[in-house]
C-alpha atoms as a PDB file:
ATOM      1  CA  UNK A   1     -20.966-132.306 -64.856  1.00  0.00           C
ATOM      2  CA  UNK A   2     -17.389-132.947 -65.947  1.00  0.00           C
ATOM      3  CA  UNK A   3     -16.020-136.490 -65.481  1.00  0.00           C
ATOM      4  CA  UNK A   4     -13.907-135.303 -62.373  1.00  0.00           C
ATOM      5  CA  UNK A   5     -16.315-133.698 -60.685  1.00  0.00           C
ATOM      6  CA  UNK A   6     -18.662-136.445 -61.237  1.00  0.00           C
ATOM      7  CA  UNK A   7     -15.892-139.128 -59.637  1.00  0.00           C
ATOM      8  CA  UNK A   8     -15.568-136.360 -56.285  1.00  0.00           C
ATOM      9  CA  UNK A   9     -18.823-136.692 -55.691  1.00  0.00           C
ATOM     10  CA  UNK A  10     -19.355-140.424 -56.046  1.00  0.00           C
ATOM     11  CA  UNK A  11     -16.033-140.595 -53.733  1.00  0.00           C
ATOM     12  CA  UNK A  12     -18.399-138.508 -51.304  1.00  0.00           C
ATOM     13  CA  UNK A  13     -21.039-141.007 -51.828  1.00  0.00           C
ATOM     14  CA  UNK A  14     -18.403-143.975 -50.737  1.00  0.00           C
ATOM     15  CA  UNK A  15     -17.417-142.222 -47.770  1.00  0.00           C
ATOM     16  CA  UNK A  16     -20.991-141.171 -46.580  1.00  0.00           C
ATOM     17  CA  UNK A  17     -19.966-137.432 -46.737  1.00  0.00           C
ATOM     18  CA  UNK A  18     -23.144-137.136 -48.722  1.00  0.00           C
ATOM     19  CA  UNK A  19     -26.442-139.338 -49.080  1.00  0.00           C
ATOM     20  CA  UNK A  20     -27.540-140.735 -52.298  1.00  0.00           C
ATOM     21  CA  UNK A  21     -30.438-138.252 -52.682  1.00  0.00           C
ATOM     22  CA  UNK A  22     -28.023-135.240 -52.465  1.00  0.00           C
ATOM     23  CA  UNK A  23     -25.852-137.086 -55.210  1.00  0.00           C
ATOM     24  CA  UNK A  24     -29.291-137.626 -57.548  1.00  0.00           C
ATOM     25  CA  UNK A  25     -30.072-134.353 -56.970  1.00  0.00           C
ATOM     26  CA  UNK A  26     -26.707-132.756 -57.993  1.00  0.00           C
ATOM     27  CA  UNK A  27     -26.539-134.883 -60.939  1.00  0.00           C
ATOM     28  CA  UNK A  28     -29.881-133.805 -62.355  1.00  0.00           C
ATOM     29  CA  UNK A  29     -29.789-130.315 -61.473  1.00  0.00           C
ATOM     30  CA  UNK A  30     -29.256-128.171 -64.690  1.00  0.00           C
ATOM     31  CA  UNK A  31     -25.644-126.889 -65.076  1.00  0.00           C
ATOM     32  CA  UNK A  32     -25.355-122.854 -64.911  1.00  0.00           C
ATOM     33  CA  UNK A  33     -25.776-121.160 -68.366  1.00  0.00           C
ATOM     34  CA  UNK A  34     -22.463-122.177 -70.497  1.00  0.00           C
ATOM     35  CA  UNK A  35     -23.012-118.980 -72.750  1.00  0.00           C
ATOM     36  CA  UNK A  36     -24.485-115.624 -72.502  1.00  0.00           C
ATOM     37  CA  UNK A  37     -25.818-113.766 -75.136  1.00  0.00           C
ATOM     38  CA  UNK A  38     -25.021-110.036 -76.121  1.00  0.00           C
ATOM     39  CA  UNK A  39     -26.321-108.237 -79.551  1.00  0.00           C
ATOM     40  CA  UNK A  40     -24.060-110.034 -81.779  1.00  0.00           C
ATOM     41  CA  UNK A  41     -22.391-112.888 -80.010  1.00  0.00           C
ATOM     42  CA  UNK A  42     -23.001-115.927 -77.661  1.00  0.00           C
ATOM     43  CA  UNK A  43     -20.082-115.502 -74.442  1.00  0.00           C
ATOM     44  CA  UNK A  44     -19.171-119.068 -73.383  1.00  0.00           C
ATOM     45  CA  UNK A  45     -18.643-118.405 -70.180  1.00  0.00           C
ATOM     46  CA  UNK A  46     -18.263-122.086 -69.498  1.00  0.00           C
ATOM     47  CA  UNK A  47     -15.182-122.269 -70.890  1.00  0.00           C
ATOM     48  CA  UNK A  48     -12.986-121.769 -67.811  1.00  0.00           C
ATOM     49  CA  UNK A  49     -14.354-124.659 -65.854  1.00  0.00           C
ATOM     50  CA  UNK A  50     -13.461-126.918 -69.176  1.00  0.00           C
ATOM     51  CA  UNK A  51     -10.650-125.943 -70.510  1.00  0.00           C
ATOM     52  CA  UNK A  52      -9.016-124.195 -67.575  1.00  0.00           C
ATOM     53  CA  UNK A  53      -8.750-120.549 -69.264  1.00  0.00           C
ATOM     54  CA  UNK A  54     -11.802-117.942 -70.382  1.00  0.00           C
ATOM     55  CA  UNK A  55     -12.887-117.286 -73.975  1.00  0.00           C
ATOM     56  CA  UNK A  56      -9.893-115.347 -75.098  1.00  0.00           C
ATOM     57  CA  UNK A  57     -11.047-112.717 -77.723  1.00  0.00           C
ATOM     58  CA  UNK A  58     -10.489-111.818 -81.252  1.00  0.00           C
ATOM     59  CA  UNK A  59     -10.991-108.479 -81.925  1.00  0.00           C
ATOM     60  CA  UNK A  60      -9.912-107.544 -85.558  1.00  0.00           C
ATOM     61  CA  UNK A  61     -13.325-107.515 -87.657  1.00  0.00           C
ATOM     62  CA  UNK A  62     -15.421-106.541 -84.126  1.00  0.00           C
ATOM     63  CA  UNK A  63     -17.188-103.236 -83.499  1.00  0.00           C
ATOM     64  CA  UNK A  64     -15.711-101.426 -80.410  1.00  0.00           C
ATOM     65  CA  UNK A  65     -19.340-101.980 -78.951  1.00  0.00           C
ATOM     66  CA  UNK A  66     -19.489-105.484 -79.721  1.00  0.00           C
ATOM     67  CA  UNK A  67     -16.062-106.293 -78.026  1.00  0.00           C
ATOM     68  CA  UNK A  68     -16.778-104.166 -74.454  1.00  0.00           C
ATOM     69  CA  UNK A  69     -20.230-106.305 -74.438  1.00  0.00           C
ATOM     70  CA  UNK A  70     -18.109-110.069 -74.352  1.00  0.00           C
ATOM     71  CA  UNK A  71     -16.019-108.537 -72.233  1.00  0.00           C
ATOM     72  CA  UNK A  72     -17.926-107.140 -69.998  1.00  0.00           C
ATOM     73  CA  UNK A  73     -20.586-110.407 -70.199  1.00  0.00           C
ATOM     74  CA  UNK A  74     -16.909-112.226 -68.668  1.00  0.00           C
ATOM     75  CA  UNK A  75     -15.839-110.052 -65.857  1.00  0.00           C
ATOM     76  CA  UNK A  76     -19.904-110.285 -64.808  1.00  0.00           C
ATOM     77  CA  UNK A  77     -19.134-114.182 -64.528  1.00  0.00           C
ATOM     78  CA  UNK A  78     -15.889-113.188 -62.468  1.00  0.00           C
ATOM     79  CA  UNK A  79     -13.497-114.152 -65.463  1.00  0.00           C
ATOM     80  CA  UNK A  80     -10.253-112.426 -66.912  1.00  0.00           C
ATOM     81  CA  UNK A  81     -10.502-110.652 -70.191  1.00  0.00           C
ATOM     82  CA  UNK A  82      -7.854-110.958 -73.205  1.00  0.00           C
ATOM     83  CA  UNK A  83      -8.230-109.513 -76.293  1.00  0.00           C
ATOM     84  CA  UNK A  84      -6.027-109.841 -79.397  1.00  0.00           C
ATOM     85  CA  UNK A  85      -5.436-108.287 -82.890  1.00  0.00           C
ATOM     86  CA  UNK A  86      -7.556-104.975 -81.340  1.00  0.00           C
ATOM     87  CA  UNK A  87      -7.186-101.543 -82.645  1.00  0.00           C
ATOM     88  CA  UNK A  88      -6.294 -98.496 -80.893  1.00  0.00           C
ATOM     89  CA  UNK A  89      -9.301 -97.369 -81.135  1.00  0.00           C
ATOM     90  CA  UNK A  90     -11.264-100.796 -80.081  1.00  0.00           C
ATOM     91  CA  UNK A  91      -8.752-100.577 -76.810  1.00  0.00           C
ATOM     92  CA  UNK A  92      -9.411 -96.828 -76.377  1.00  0.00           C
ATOM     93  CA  UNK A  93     -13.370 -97.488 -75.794  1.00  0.00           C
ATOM     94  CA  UNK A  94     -12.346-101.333 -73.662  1.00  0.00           C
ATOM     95  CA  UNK A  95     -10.057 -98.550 -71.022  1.00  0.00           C
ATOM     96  CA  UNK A  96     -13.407 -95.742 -71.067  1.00  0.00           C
ATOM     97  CA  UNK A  97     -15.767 -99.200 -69.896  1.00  0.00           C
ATOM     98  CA  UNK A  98     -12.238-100.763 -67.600  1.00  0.00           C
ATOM     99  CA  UNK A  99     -10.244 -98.218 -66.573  1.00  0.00           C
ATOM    100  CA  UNK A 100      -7.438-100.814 -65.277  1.00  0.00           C
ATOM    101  CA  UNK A 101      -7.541-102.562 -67.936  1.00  0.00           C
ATOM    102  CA  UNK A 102      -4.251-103.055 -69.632  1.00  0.00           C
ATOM    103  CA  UNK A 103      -3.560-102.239 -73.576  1.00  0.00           C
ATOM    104  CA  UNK A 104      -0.298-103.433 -75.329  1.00  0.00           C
ATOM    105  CA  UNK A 105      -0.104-101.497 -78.343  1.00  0.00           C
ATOM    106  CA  UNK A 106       3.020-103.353 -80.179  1.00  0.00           C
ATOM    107  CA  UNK A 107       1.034-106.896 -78.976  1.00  0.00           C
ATOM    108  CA  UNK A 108      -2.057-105.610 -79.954  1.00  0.00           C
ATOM    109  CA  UNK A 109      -3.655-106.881 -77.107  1.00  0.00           C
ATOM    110  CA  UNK A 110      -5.662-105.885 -74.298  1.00  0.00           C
ATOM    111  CA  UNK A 111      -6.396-107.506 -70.700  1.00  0.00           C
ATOM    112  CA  UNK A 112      -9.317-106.697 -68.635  1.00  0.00           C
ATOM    113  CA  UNK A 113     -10.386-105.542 -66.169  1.00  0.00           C
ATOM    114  CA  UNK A 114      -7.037-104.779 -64.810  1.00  0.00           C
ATOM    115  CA  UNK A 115      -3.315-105.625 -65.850  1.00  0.00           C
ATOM    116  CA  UNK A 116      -2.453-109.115 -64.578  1.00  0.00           C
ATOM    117  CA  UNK A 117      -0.645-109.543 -61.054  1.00  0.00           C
ATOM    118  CA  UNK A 118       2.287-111.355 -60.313  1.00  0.00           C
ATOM    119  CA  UNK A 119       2.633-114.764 -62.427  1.00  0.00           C
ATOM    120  CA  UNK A 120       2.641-118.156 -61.052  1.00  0.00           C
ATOM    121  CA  UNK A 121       3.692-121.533 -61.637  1.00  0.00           C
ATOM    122  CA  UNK A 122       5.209-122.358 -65.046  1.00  0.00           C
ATOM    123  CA  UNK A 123       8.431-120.568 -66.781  1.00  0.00           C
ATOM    124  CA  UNK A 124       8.023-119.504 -70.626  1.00  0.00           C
ATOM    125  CA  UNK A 125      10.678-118.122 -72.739  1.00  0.00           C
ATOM    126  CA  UNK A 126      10.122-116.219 -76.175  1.00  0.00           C
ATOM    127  CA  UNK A 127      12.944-115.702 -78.449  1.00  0.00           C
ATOM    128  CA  UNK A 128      12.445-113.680 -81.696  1.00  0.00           C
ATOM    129  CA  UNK A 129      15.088-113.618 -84.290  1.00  0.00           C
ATOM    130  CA  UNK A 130      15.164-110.352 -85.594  1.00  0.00           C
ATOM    131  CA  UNK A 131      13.446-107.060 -84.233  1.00  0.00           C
ATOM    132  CA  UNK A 132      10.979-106.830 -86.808  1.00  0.00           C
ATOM    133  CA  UNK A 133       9.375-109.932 -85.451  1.00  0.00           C
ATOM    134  CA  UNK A 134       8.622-108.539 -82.031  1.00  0.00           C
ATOM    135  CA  UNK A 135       4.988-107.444 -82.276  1.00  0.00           C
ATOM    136  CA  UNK A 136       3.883-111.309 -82.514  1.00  0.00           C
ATOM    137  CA  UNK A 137       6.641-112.625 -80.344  1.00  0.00           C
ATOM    138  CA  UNK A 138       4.644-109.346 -77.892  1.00  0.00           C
ATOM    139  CA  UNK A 139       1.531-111.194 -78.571  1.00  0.00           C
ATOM    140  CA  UNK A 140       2.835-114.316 -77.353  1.00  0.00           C
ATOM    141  CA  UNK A 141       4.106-112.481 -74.159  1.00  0.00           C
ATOM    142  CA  UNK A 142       0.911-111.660 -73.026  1.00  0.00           C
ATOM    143  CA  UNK A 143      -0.410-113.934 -73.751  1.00  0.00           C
ATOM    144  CA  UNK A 144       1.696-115.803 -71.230  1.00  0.00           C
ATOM    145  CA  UNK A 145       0.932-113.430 -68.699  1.00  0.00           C
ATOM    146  CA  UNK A 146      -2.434-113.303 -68.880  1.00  0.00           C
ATOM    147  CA  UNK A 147      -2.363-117.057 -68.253  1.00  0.00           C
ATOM    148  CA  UNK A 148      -0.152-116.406 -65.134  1.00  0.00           C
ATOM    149  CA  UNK A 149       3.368-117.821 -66.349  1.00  0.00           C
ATOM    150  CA  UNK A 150       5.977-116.170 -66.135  1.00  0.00           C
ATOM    151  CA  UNK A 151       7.467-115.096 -69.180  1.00  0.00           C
ATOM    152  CA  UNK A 152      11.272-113.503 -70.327  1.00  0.00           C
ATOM    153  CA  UNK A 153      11.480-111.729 -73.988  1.00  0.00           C
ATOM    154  CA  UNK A 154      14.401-112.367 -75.918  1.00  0.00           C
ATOM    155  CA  UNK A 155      14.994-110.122 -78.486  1.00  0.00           C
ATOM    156  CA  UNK A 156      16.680-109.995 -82.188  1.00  0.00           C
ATOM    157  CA  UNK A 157      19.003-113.654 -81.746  1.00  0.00           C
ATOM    158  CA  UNK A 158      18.611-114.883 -85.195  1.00  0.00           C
ATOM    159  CA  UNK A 159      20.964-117.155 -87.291  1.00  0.00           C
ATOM    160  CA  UNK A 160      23.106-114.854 -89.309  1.00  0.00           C
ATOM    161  CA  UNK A 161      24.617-114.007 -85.827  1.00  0.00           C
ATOM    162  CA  UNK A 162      24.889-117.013 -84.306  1.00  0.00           C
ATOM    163  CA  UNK A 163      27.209-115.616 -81.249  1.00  0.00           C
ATOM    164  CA  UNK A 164      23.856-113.380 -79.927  1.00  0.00           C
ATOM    165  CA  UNK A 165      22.214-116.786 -79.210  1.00  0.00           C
ATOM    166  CA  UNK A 166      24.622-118.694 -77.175  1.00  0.00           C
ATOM    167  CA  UNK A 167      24.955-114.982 -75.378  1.00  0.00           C
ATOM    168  CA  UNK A 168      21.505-115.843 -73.840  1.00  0.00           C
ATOM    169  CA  UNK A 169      21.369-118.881 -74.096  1.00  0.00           C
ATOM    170  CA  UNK A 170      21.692-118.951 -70.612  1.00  0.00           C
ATOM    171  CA  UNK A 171      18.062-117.468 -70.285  1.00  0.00           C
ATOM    172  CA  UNK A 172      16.022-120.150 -71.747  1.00  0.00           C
ATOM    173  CA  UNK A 173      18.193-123.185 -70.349  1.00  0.00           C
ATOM    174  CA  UNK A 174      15.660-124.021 -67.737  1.00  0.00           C
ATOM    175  CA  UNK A 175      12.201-123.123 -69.342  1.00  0.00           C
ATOM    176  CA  UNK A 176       9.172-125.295 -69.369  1.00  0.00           C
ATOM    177  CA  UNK A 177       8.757-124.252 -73.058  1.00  0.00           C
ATOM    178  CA  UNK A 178      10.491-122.103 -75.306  1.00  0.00           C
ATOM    179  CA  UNK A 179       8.355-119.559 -78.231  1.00  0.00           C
ATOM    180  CA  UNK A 180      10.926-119.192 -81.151  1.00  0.00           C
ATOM    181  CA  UNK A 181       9.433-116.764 -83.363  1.00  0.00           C
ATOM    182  CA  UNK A 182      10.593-115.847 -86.491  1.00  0.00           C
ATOM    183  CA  UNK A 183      10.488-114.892 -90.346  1.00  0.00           C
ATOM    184  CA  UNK A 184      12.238-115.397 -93.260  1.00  0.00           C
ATOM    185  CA  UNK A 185      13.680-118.471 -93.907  1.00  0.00           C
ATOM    186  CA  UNK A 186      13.030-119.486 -90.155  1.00  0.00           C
ATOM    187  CA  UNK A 187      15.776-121.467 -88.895  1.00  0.00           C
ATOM    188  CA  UNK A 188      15.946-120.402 -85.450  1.00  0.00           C
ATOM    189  CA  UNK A 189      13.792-122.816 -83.980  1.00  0.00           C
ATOM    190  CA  UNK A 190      15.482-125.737 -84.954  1.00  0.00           C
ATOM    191  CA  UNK A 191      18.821-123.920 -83.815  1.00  0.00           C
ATOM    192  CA  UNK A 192      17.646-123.235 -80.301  1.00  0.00           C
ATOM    193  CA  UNK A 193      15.752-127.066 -80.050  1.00  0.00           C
ATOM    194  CA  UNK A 194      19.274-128.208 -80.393  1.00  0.00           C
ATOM    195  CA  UNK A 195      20.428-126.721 -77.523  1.00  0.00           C
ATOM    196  CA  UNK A 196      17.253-127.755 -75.414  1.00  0.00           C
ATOM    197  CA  UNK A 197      15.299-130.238 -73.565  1.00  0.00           C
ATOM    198  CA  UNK A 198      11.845-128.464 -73.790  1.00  0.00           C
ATOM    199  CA  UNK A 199       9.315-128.483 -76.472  1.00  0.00           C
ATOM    200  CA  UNK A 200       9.675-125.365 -78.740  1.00  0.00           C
ATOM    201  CA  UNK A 201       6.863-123.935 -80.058  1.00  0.00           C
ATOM    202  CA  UNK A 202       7.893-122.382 -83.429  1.00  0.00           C
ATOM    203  CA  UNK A 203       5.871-119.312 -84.949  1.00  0.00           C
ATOM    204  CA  UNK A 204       6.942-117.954 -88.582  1.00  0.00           C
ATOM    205  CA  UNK A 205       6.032-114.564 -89.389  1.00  0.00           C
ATOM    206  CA  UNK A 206       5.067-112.802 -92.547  1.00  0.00           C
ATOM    207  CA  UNK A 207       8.570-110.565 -92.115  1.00  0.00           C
ATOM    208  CA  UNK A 208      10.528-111.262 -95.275  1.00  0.00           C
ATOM    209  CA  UNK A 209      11.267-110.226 -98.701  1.00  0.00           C
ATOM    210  CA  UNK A 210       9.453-111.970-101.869  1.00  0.00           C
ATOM    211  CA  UNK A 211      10.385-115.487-102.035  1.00  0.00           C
ATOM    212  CA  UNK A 212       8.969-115.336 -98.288  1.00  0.00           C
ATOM    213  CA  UNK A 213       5.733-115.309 -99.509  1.00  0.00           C
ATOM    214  CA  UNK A 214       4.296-114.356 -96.743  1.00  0.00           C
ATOM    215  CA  UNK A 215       5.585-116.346 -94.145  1.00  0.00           C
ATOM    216  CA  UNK A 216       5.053-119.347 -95.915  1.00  0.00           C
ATOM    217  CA  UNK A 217       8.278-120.049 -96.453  1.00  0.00           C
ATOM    218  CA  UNK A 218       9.176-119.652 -92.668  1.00  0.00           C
ATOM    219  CA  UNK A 219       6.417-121.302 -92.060  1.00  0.00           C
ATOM    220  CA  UNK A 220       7.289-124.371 -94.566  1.00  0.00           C
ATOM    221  CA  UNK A 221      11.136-124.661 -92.912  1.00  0.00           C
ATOM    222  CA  UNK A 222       9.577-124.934 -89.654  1.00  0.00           C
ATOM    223  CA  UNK A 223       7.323-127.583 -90.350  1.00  0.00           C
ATOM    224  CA  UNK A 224      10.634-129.790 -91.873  1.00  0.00           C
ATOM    225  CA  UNK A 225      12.678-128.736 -88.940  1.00  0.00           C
ATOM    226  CA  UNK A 226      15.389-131.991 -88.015  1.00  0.00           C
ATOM    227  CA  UNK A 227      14.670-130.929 -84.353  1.00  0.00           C
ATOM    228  CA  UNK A 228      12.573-133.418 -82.691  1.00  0.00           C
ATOM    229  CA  UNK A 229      11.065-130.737 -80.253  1.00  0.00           C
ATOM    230  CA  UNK A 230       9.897-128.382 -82.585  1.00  0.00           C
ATOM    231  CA  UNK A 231       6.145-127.760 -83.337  1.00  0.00           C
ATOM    232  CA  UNK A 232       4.751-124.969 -85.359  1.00  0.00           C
ATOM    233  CA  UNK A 233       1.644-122.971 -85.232  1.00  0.00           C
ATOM    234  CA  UNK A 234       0.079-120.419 -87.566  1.00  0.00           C
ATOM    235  CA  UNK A 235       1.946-117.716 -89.216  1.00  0.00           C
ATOM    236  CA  UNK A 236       2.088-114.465 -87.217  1.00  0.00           C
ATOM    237  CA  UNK A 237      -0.251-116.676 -84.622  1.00  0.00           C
ATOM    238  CA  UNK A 238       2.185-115.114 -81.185  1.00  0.00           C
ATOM    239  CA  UNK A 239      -0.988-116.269 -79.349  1.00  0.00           C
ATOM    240  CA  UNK A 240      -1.292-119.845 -79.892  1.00  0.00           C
ATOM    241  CA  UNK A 241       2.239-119.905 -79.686  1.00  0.00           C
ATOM    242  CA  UNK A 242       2.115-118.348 -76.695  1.00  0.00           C
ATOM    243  CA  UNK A 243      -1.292-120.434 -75.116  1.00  0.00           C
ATOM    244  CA  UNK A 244       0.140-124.081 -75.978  1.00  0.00           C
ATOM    245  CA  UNK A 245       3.565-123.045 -74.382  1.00  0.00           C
ATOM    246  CA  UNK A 246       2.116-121.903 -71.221  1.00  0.00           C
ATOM    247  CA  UNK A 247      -0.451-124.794 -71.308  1.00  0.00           C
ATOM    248  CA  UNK A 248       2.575-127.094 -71.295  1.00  0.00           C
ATOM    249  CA  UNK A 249       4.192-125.040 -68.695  1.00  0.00           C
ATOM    250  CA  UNK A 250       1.649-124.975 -66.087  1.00  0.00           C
ATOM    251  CA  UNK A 251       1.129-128.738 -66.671  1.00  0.00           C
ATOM    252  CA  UNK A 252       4.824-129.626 -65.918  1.00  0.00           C
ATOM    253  CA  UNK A 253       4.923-127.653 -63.025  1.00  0.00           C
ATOM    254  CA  UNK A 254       2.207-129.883 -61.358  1.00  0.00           C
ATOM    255  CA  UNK A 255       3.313-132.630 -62.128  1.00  0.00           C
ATOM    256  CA  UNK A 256       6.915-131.897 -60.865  1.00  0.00           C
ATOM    257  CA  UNK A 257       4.960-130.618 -57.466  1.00  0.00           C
ATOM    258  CA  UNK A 258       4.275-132.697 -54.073  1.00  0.00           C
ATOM    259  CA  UNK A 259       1.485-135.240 -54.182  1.00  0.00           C
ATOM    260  CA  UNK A 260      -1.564-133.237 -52.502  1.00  0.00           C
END
């Protein structure tokens, strides 16, 4: 048992809601299988109740039949699917097994067993700085969703046009967390932290010419940003940018709500 569930029911205990040979019995019982096994993988399928989200997928390097079994080994333990970094034809054969399942083919992603439904608590915004730096800034998007924030793209704002930012500026004023994704020498992040009182998670890409190398150099200006809310995540990595923003997001909004 997790450490809060273990203080509920000795809380019980205190009150006399339960008797000490229900609590001995509930803390020796054995704890429902935390994985399941398919051909080629072990699910965890206990990684909702611990970390508050499912197993999220990666599907690049994955047969087609070995990514339908982990998903379909989640939705049998009544959890959400996300997939990243899958094919075409990986989401092609995930829509034959979930036919409402939901495939982003710029994002690369794919949520099963049915698109997601209307967000909840927590506002994200992502902010790319060129167009060429959508697909991961997509990634990071839903990402978001999937995880029930609510999330606004902002598209193509980068530094050599400084006026397109403070145009929307307006639209990331009152986020939880901002995304700033971007490539080449990456200086947007720092730009928009300046302007804001949220973290900003900062994601280079690989988009650039030769000196980019790769993203690294994005990825290297990010890291030395003078913004003291910046923090950067793996090149082209629009889904931890995306997870640890909304993580942050849903946190703040309950702490800003009403005692229960």
């Amino acid at each position: 048992m997790m450490p809060d569930e273990v203080r509920t029911l000795l809380e019980a205990l205190r009150q006399g809601r339960v008797t000490v040979d229900e609590v001995a019995s509930q803390l020796t019982s054995e704890s429902p299988a935390a994985s399941t096994p398919t051909t080629d993988a072990h699910v965890d399928v206990d990684r909702q109740r611990r970390c508050g989200f499912p197993e999220v997928v990666f599907c690049e390097g994955k047969t087609a039949e070995s990514i339908v079994e982990i998903f379909t080994a989640l939705v049998d333990a009544g959890q959400s699917c996300f997939g990243t970094r899958i094919s075409r034809e990986q989401a092609e054969r995930v829509l034959e097994r979930f036919p409402r399942a939901y495939y982003n083919s710029v994002a690369r992603t794919v949520c099963a067993p049915e698109e997601p439904g209307e967000p909840g608590e927590g506002f994200v915004a992502v902010v790319t700085a060129g167009t060429s730096d959508r697909p991961v800034a997509e990634e990071a998007y839903e990402t978001l969703r999937w995880m029930g924030c609510r999330a606004e793209l902002i598209h193509d704002v980068g530094v050599a046009g400084p006026h397109r930012l403070r145009e929307q500026q307006h639209r990331f004023m009152n986020a939880d967390a901002v995304v700033v994704v971007a490539g080449m020498e990456g200086a947007l992040p720092s730009v928009v932290g300046g302007y804001i009182d949220c973290p900003v998670i900062a994601v280079p890409t690989s988009v650039g010419y030769g000196a980019s190398l790769h993203g690294l150099a994005a990825l290297l200006g990010m890291l030395n940003s003078c913004a003291a809310n910046v923090a950067v995540v793996n090149i082209d990595a629009g889904f931890k940018g995306g997870y640890i923003a909304g993580l942050i997001a849903q946190r703040s909004q309950r702490r800003s709500s009403p005692a229960r």
